[in-house]
Protein backbone atom coordinates (compact mmCIF):
# COMPACT_ATOMS: atom_id res chain seq x y z
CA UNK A 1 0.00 0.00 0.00
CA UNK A 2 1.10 3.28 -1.12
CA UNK A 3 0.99 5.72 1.53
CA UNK A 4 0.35 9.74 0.41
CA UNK A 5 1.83 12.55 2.31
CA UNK A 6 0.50 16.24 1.88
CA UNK A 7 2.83 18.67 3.19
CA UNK A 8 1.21 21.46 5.39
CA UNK A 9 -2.02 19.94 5.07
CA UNK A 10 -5.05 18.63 7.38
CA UNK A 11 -7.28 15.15 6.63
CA UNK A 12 -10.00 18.40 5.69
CA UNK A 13 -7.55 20.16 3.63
CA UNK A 14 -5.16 23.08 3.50
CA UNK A 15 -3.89 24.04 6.86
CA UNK A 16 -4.17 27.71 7.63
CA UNK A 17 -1.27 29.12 9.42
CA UNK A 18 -2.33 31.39 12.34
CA UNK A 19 0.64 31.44 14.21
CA UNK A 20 3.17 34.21 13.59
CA UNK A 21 6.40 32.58 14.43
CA UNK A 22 5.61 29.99 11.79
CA UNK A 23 4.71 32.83 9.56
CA UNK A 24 7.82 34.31 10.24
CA UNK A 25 9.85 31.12 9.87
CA UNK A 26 8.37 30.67 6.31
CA UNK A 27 9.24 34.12 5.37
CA UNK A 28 13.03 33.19 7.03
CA UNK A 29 12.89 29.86 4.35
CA UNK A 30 12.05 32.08 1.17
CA UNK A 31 14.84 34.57 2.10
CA UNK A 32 17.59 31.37 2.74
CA UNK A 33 16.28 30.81 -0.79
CA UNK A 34 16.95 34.01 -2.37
CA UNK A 35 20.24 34.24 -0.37
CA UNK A 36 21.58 30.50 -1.75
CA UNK A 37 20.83 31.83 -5.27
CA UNK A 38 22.15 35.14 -5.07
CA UNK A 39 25.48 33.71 -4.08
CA UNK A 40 25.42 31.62 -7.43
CA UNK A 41 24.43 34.67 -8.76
CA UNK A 42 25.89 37.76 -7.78
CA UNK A 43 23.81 40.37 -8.66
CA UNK A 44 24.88 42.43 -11.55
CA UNK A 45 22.94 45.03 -13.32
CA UNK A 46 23.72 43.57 -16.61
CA UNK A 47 22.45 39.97 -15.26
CA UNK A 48 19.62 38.67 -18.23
CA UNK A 49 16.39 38.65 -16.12
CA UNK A 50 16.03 35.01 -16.41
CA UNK A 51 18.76 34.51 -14.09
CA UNK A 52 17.92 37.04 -11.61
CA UNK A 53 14.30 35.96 -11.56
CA UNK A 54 14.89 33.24 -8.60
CA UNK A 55 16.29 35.55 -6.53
CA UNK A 56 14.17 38.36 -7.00
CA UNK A 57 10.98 36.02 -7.00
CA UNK A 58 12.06 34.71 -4.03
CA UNK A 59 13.42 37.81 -2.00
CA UNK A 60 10.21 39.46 -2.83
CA UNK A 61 8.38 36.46 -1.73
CA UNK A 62 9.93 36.78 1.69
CA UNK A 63 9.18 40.57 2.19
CA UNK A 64 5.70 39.71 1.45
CA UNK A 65 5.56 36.69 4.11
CA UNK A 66 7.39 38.94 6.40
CA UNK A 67 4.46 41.88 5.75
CA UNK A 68 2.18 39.29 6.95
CA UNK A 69 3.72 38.15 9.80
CA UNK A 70 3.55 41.98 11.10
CA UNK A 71 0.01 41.92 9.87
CA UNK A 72 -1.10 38.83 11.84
CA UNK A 73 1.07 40.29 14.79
CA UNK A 74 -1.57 42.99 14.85
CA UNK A 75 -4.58 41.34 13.79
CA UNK A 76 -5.30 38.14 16.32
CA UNK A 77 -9.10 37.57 15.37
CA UNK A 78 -9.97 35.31 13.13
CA UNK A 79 -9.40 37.51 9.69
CA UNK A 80 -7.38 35.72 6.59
CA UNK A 81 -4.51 37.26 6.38
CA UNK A 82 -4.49 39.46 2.86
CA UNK A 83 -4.88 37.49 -0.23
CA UNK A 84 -2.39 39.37 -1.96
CA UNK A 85 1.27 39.57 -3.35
CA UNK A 86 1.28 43.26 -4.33
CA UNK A 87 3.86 44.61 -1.33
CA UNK A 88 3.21 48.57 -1.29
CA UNK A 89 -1.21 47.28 -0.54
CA UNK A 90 0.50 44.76 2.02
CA UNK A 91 2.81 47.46 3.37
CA UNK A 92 -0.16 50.05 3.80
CA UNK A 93 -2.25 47.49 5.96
CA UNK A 94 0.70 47.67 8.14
CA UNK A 95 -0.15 49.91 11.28
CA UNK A 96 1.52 53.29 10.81
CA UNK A 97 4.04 52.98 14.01
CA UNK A 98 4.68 50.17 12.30
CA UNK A 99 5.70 51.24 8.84
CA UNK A 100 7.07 54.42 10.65
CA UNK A 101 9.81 51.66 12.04
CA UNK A 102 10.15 50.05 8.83
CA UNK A 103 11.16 53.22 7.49
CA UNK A 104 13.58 54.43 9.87
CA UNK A 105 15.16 50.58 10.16
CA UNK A 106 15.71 50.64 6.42
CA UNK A 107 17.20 54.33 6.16
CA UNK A 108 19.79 52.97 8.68
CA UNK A 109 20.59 49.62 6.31
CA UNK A 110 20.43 51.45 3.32
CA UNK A 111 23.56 53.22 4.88
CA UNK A 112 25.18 49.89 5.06
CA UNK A 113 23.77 48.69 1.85
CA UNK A 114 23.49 51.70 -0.34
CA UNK A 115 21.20 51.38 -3.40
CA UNK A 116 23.63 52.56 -6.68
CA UNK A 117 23.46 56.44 -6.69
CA UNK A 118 22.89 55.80 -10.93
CA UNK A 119 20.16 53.62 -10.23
CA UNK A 120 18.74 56.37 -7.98
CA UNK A 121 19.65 59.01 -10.42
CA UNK A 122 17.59 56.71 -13.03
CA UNK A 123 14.61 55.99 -10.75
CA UNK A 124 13.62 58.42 -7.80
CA UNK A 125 11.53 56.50 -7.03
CA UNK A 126 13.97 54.52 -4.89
CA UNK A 127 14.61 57.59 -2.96
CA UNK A 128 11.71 56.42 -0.26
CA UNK A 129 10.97 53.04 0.83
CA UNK A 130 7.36 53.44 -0.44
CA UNK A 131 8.46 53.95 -3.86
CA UNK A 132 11.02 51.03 -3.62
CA UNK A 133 7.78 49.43 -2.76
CA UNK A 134 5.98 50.50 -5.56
CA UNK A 135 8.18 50.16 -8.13
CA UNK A 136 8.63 46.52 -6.49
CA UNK A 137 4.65 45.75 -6.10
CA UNK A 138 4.01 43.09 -8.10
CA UNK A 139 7.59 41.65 -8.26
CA UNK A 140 6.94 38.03 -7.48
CA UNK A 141 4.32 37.87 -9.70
CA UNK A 142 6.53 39.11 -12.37
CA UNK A 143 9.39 37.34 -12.04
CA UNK A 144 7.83 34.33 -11.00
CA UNK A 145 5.82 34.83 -14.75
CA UNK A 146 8.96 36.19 -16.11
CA UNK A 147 8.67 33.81 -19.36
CA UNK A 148 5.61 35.34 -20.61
CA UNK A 149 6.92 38.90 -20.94
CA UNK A 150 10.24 40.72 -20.27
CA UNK A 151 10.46 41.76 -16.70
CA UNK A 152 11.36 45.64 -15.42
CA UNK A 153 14.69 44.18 -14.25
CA UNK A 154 14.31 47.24 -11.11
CA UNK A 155 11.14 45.50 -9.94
CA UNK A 156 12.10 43.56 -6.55
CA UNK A 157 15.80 43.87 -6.67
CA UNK A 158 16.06 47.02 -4.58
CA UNK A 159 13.92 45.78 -1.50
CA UNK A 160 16.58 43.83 0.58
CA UNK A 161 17.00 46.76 3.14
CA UNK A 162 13.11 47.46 3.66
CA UNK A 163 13.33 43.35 4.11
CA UNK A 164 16.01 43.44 6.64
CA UNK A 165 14.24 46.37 8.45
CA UNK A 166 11.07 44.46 8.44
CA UNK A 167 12.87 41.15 9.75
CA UNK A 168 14.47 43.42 12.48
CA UNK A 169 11.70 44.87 13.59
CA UNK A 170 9.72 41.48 13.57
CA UNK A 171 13.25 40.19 15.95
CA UNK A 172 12.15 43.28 17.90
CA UNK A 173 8.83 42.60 18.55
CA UNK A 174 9.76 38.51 19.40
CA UNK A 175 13.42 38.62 20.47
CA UNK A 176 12.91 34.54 21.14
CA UNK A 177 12.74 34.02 17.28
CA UNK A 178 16.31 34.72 16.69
């Protein structure tokens, strides 16, 4: 007898995660994911967007997750957690001390990490972390579609400092999950 395993799931179905740690550890997954291939990778400008699609897919992927851990963080009852991949939307149903950190926490690794002054000088937009965000929105879905049209090669490569600001608050909030 052949015995089936479904990973994350209940006998009823799909298992809805509730608990915020395990949020958080998924988010932690997707991001050892995008760090493993950006070491096979190293990002270059010039890289063809098919190979910086995993990467980006998958460190945009990880900001999202970590967007929803904050949002479940702040929202116990029994809501879904947003449907959604679009991360400025998922940043905006942060709570505003919250994004207020974000902010501050990625000014500070942006200092550590700068973002190219010529990609700045190309895009403005990268200027805030809201309009990192937006010009990032929809980058998993675009990347992880990359195939069926050319990607905006900016779109979710210059969000790894609002990511590490949002993991650092999250390590703020729950010290223990270090």
């Amino acid at each position: 007898m052949r015995r089936r395993y479904r990973w994350g799931m209940a006998k009823s179905g799909w298992r809805v995660v509730t608990d915020p740690h395990e949020i958080f550890l998924y988010a932690e997954s997707f991001q050892a994911a995008a760090q493993v291939l950006l070491m096979q990778e190293p990002n270059d400008p010039t890289m063809p967007a098919y190979k910086a699609a995993p990467h980006a897919m998958n460190a945009a992927f990880a900001l999202e997750i970590y967007f929803k851990c904050l949002w479940r963080i702040d929202n116990t009852s029994n809501i879904d957690i947003p449907k959604i991949h679009d991360l400025l939307k998922l940043f905006h149903k942060i709570i505003p001390a919250r994004q207020t950190k974000i902010c501050e926490f990625a000014k500070e690794q942006e200092t550590i990490e700068p973002i190219p002054a010529d990609m700045k000088a190309a895009y403005p937009a990268l200027e805030t972390v809201e309009g990192c965000l937006a010009m990032s929105a929809k980058a998993f879905e675009i990347y992880r579609y990359g195939y069926e049209r050319n990607p905006f090669i900016v779109s979710g490569v210059f969000v790894a400092h609002i990511q590490k600001a949002t993991r650092r608050l999250l390590l703020g909030i729950n010290p223990n999950w270090a």
